[in-house]
N, C-alpha and C. Protein backbone atom coordinates (compact mmCIF):
# COMPACT_ATOMS: atom_id res chain seq x y z
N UNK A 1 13.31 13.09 10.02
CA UNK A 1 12.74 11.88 9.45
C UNK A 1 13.49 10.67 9.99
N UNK A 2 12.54 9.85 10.09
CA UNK A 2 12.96 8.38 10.77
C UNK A 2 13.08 7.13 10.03
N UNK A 3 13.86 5.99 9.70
CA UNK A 3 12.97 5.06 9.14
C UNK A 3 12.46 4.02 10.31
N UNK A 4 11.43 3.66 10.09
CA UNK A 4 10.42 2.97 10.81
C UNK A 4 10.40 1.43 10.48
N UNK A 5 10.33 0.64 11.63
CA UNK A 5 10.33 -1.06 11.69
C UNK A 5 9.16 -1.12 10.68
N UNK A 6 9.52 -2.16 9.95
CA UNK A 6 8.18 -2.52 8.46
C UNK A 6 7.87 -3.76 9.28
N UNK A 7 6.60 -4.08 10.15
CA UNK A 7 5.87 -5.13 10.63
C UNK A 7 6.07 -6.13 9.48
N UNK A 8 6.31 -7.66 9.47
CA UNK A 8 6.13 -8.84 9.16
C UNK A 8 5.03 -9.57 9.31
N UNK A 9 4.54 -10.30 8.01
CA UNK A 9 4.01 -11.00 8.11
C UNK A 9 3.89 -12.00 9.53
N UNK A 10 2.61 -12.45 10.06
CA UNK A 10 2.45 -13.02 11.55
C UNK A 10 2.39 -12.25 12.41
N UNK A 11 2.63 -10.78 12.50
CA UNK A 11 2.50 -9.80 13.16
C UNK A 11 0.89 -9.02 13.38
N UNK A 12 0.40 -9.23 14.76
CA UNK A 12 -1.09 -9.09 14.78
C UNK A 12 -1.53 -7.81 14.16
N UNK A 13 -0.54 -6.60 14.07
CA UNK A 13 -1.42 -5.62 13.91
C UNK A 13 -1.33 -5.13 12.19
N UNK A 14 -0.79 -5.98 11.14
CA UNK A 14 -1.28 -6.23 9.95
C UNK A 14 -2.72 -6.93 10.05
N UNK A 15 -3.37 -7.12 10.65
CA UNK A 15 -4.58 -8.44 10.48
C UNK A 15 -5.86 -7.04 11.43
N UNK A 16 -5.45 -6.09 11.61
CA UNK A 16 -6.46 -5.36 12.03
C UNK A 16 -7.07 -4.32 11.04
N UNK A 17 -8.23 -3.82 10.91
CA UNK A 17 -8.27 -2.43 9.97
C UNK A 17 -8.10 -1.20 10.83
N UNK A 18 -7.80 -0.48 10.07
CA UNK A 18 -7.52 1.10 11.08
C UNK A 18 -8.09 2.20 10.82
N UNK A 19 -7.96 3.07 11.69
CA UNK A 19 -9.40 4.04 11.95
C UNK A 19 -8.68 5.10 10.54
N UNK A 20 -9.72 5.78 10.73
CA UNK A 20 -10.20 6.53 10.16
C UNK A 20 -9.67 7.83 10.64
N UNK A 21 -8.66 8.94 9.57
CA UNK A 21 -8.07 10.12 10.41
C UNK A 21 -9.00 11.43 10.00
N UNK A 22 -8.97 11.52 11.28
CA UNK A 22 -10.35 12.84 11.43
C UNK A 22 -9.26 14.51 11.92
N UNK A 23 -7.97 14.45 11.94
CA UNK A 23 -7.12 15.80 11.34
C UNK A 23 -5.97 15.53 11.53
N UNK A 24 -5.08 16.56 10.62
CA UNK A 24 -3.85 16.59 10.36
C UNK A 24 -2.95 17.03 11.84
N UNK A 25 -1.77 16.43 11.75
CA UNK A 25 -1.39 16.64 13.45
C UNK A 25 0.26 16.89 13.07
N UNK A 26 0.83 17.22 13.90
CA UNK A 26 2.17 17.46 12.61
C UNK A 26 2.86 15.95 13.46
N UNK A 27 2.25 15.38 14.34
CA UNK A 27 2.56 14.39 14.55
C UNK A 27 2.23 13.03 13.05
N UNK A 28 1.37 13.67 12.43
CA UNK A 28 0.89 13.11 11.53
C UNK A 28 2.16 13.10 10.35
N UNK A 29 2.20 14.62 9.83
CA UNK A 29 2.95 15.34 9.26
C UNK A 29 4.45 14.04 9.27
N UNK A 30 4.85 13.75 10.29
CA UNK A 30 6.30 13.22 11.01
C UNK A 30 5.69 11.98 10.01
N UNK A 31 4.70 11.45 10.24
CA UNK A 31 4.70 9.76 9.90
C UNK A 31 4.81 9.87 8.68
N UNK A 32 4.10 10.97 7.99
CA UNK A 32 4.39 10.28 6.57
C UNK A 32 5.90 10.59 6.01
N UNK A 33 6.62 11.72 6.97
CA UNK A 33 7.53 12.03 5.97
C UNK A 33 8.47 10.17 6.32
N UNK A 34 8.18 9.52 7.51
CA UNK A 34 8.95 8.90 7.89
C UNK A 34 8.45 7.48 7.07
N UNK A 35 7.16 7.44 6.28
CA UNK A 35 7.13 6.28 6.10
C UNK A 35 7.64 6.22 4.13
N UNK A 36 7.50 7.64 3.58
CA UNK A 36 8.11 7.79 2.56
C UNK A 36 9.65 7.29 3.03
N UNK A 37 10.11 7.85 3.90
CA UNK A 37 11.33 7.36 4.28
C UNK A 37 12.13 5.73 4.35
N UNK A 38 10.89 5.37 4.79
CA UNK A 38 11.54 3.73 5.01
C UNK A 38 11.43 2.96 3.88
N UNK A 39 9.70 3.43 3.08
CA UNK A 39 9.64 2.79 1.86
C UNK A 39 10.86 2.74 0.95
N UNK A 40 11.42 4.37 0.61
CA UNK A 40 12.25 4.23 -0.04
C UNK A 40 13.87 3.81 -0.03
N UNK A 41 13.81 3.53 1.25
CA UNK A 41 15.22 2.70 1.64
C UNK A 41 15.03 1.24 1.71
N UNK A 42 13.97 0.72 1.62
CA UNK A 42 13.32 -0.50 1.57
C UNK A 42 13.25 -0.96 -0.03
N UNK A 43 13.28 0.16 -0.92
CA UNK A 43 13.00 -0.15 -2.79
C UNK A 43 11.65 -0.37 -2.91
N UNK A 44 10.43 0.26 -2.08
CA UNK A 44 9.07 -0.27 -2.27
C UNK A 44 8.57 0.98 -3.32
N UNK A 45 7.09 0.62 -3.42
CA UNK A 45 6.33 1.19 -4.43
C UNK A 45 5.31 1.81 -3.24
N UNK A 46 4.79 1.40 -2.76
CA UNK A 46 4.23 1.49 -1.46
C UNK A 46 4.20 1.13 -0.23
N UNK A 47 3.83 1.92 0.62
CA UNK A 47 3.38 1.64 2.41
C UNK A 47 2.15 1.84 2.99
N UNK A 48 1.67 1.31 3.89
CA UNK A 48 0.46 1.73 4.41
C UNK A 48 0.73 1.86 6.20
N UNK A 49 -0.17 2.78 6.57
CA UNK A 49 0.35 2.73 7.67
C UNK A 49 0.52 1.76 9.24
N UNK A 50 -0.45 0.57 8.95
CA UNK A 50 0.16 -0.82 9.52
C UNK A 50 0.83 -1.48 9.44
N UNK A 51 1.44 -1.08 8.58
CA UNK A 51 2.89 -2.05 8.44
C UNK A 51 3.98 -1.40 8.99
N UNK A 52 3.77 -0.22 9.86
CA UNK A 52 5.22 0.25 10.23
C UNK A 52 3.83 0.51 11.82
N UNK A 53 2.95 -0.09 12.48
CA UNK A 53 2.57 -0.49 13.17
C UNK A 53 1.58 0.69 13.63
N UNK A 54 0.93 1.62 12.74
CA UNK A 54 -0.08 2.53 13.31
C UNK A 54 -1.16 2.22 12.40
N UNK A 55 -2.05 2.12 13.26
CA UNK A 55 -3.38 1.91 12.71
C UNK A 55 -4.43 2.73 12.29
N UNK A 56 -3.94 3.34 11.47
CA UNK A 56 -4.40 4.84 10.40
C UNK A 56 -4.48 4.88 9.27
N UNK A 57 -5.73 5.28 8.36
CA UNK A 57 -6.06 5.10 7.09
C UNK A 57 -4.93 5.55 6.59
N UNK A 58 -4.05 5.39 6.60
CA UNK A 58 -3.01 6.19 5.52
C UNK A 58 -1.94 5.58 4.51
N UNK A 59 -1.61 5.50 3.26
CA UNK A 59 -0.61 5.20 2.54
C UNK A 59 0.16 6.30 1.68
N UNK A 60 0.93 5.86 1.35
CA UNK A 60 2.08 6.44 0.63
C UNK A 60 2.47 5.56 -0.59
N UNK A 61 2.68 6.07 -1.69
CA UNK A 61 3.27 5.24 -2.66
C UNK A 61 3.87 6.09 -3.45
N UNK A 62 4.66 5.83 -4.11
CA UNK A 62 5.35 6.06 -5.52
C UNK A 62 5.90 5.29 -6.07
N UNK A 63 5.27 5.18 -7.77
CA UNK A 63 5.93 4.48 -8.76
C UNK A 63 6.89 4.56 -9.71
N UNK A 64 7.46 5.79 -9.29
CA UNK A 64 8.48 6.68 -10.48
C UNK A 64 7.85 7.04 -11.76
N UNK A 65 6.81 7.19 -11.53
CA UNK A 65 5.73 7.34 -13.12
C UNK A 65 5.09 8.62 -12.87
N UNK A 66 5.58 9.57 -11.58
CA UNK A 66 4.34 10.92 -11.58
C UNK A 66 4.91 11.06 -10.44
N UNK A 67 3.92 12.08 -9.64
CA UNK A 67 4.51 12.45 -8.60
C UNK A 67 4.38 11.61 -7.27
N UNK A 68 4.79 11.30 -5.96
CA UNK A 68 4.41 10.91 -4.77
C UNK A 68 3.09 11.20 -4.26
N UNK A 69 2.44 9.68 -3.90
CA UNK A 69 1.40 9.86 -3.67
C UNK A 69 0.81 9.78 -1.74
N UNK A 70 0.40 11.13 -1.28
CA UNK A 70 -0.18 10.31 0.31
C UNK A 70 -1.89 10.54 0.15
N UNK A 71 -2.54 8.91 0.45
CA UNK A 71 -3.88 8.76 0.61
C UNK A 71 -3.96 9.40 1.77
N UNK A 72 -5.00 9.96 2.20
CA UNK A 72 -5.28 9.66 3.48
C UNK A 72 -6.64 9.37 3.56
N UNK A 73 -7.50 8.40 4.28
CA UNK A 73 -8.58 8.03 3.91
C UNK A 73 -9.71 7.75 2.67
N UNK A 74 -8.26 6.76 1.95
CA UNK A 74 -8.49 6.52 0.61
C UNK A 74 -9.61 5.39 0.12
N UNK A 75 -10.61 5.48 -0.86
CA UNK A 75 -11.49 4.61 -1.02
C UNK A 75 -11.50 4.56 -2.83
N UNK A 76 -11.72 3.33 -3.24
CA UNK A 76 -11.85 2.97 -4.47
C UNK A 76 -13.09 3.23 -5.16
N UNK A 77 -13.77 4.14 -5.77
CA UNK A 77 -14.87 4.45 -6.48
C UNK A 77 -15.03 4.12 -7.48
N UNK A 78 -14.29 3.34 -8.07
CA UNK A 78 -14.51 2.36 -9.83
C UNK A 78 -13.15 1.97 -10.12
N UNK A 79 -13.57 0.84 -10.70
CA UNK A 79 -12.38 -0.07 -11.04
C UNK A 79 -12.77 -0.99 -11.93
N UNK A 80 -12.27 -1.21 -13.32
CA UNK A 80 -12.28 -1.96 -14.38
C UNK A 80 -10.87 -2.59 -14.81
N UNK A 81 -11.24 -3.29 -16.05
CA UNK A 81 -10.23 -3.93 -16.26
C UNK A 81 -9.88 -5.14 -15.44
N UNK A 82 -8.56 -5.75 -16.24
CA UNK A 82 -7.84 -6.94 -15.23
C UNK A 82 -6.34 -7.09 -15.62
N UNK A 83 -5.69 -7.17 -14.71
CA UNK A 83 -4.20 -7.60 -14.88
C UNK A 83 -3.76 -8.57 -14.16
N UNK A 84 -3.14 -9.72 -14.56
CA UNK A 84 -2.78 -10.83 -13.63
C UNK A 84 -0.86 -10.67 -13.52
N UNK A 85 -0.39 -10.50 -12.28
CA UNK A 85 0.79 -10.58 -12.16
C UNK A 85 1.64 -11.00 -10.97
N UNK A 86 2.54 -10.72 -10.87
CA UNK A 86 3.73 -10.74 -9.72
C UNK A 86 3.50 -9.81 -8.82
N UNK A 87 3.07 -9.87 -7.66
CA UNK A 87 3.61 -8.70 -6.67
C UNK A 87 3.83 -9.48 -5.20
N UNK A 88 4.79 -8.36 -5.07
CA UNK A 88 4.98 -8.72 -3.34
C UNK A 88 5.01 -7.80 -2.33
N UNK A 89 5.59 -7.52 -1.17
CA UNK A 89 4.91 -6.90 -0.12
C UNK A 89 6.29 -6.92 0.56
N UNK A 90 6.62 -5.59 1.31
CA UNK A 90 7.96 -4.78 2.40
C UNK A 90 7.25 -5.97 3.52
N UNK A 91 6.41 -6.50 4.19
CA UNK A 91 5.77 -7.47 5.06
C UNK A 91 6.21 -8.44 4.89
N UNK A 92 6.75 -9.27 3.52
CA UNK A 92 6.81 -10.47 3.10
C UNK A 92 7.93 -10.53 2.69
N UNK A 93 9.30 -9.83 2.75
CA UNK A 93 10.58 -9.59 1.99
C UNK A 93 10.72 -11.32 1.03
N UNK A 94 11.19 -10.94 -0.29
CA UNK A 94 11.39 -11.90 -0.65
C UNK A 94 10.55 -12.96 -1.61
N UNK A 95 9.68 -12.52 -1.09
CA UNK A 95 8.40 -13.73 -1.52
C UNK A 95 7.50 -12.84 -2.38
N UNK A 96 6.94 -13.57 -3.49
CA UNK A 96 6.11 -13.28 -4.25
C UNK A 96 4.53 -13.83 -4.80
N UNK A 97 3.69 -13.96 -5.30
CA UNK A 97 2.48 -14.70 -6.11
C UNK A 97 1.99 -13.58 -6.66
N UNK A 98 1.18 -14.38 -7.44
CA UNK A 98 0.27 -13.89 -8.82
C UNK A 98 -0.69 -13.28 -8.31
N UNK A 99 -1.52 -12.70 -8.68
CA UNK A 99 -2.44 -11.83 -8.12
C UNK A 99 -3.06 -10.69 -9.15
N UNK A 100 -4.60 -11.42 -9.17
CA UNK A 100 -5.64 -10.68 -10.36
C UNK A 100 -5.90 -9.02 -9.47
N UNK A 101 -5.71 -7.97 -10.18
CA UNK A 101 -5.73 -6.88 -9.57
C UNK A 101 -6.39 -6.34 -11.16
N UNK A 102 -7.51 -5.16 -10.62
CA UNK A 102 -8.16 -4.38 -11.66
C UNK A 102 -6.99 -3.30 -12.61
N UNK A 103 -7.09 -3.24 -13.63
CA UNK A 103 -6.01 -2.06 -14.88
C UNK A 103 -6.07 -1.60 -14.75
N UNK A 104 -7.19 -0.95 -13.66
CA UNK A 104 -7.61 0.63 -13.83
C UNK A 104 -8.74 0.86 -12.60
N UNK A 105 -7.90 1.96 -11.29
CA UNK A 105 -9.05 2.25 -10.27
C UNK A 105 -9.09 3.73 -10.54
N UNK A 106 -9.94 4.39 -9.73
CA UNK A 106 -10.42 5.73 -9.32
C UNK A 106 -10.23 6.01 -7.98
N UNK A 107 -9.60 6.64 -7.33
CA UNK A 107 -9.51 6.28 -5.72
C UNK A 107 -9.57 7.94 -5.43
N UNK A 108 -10.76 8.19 -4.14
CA UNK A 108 -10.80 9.43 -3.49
C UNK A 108 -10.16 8.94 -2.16
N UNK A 109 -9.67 10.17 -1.82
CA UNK A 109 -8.54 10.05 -0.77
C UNK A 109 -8.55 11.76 -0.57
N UNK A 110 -8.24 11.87 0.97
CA UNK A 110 -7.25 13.42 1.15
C UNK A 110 -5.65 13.37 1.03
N UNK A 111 -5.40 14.46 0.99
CA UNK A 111 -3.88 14.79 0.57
C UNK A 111 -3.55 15.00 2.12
N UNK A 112 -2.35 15.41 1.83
CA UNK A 112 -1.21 15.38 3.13
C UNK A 112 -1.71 16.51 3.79
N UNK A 113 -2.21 17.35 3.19
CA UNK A 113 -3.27 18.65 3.84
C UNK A 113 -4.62 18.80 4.23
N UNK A 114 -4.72 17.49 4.19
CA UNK A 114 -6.45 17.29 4.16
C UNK A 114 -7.44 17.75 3.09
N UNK A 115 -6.85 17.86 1.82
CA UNK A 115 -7.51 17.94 0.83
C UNK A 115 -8.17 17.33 0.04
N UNK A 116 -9.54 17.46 -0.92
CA UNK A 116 -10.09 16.09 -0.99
C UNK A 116 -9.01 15.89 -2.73
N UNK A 117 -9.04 14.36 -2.80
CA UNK A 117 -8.29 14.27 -4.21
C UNK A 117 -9.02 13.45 -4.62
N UNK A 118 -8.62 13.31 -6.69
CA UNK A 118 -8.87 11.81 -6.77
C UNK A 118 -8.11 11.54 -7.52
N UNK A 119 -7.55 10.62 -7.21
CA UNK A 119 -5.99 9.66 -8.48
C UNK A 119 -7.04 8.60 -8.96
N UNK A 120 -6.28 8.91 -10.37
CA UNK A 120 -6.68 7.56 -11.64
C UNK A 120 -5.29 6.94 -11.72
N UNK A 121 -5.74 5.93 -11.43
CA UNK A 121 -4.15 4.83 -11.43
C UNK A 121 -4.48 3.91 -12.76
N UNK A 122 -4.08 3.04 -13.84
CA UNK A 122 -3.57 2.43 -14.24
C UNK A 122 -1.96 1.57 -13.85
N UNK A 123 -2.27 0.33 -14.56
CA UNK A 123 -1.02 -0.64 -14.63
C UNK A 123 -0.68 -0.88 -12.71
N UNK A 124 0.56 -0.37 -12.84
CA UNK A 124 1.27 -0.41 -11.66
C UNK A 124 1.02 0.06 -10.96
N UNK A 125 0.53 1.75 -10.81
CA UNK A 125 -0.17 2.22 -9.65
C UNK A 125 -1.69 2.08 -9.31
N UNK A 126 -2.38 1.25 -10.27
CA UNK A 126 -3.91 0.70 -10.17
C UNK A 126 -3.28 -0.47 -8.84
N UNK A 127 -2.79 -1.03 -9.09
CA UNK A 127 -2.02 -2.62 -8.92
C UNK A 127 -1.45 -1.70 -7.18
N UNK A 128 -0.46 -0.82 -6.78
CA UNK A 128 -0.48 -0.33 -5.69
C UNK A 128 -1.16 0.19 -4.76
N UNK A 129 -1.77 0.95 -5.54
CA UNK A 129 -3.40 1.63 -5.05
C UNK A 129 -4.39 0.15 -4.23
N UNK A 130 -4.65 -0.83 -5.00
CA UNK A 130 -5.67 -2.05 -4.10
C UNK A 130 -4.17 -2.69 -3.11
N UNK A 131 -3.79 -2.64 -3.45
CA UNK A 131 -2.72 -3.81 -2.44
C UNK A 131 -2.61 -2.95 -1.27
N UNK A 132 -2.08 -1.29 -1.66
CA UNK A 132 -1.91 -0.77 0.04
C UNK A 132 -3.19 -0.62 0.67
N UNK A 133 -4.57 -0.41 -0.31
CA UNK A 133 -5.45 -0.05 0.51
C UNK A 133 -6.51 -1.27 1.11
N UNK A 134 -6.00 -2.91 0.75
CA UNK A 134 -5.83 -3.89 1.20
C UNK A 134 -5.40 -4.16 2.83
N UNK A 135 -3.97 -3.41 2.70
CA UNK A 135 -3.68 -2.90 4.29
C UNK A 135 -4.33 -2.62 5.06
N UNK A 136 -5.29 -1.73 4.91
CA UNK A 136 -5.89 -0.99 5.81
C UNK A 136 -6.96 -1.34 6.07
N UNK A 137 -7.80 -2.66 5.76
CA UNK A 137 -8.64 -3.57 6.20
C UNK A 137 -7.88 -5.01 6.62
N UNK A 138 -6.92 -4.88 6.78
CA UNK A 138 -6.11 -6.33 7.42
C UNK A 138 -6.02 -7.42 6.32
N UNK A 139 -6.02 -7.14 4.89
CA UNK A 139 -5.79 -8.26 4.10
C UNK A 139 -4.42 -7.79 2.93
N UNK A 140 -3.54 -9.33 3.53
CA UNK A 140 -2.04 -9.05 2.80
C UNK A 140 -2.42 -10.02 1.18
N UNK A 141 -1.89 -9.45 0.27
CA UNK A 141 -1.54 -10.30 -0.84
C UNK A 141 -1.81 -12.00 -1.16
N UNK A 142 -1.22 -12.75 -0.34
CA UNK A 142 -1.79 -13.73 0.05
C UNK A 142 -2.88 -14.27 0.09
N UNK A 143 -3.81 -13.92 0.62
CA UNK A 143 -5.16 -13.84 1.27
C UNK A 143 -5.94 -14.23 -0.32
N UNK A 144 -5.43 -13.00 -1.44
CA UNK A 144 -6.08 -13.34 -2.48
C UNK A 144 -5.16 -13.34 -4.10
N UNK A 145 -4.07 -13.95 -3.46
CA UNK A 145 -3.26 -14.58 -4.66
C UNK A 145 -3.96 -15.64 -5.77
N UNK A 146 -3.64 -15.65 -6.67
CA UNK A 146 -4.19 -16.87 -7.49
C UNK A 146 -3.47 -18.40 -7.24
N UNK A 147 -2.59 -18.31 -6.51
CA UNK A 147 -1.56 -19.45 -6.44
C UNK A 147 -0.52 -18.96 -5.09
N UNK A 148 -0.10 -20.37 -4.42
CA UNK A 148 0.91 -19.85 -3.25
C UNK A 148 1.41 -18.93 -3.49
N UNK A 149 2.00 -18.37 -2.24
CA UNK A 149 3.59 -17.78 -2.05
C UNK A 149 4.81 -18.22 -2.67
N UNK A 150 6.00 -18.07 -3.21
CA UNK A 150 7.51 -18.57 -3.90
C UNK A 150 8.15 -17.53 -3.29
N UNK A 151 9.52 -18.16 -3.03
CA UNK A 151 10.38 -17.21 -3.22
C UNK A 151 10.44 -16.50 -4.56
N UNK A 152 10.89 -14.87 -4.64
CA UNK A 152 10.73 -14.49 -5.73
C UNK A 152 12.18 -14.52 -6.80
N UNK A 153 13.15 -15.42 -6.11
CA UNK A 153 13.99 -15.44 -7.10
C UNK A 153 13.80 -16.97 -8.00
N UNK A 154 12.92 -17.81 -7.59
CA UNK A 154 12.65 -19.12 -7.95
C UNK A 154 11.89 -18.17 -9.51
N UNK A 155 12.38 -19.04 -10.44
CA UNK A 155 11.47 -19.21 -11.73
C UNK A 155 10.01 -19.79 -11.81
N UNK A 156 9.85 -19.08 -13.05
CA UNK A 156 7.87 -19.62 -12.85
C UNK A 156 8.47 -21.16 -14.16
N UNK A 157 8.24 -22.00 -14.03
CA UNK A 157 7.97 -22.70 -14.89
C UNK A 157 7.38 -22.12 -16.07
């Protein structure tokens, strides 16, 4: 296992969407163990796989609330609710905004085996679930914040 450069914001190949993985490769196998890897030396909740610069439906997350999660060609099939909060992005170190995200998705995805799944996220992993899979059509946090960017150690009024 490797940890892998986390692409920055201004970096073209966040702003692309990425294909679609049609089989498991143990080259594959390598990325995720490597992007669990960086996330978690990074303190993230999630990764997707353009941000460490491959352009492949794929994320990884964990919230310390269940087990580790890998999408692989993950899609949102219902989503209710609303939560307005803080999040930020391994892309954006530092920086934070508000951001209306649904309480509650449904997301089908394959597993690390190519299996079909489906995770029910609430709260925090509802809230990870749209942001990484945001990634993977080229749109960062930003894009649909309710209010600028801050540094995230600045106070909210």
């Amino acid at each position: 296992m490797a940890i892998r450069n986390i692409r920055k914001m201004g970096d073209d190949v966040l702003r692309k969407s990425s294909k679609e993985v049609k089989e498991m490769t143990p080259r594959l196998q390598t990325l995720i163990d490597d992007m669990f890897e960086t996330m978690y030396q990074a303190y993230g909740v999630g990764l997707a796989a353009p941000q460490v610069g491959i352009l492949k439906r794929l994320v990884v997350i964990d919230t310390y609330e269940g087990q580790p999660l890998v999408l692989i060609n993950p899609k949102i099939v219902e989503k209710d609710g609303e939560q307005i909060g803080d999040e930020g992005c391994l892309s954006l170190p530092g920086k934070v905004a508000v951001v209306k995200r649904p309480n509650h998705v449904i997301c089908e995805a394959l597993d690390r085996d190519m299996n079909p799944v489906t995770v029910e996220g609430e709260g925090l992993l509802a809230r990870a679930i749209c942001h990484e899979l945001d990634h993977l059509d080229g749109v960062l946090y930003p894009d649909v914040a309710e209010e600028p960017v801050r540094d995230a150690d600045e106070e909210e009024e």
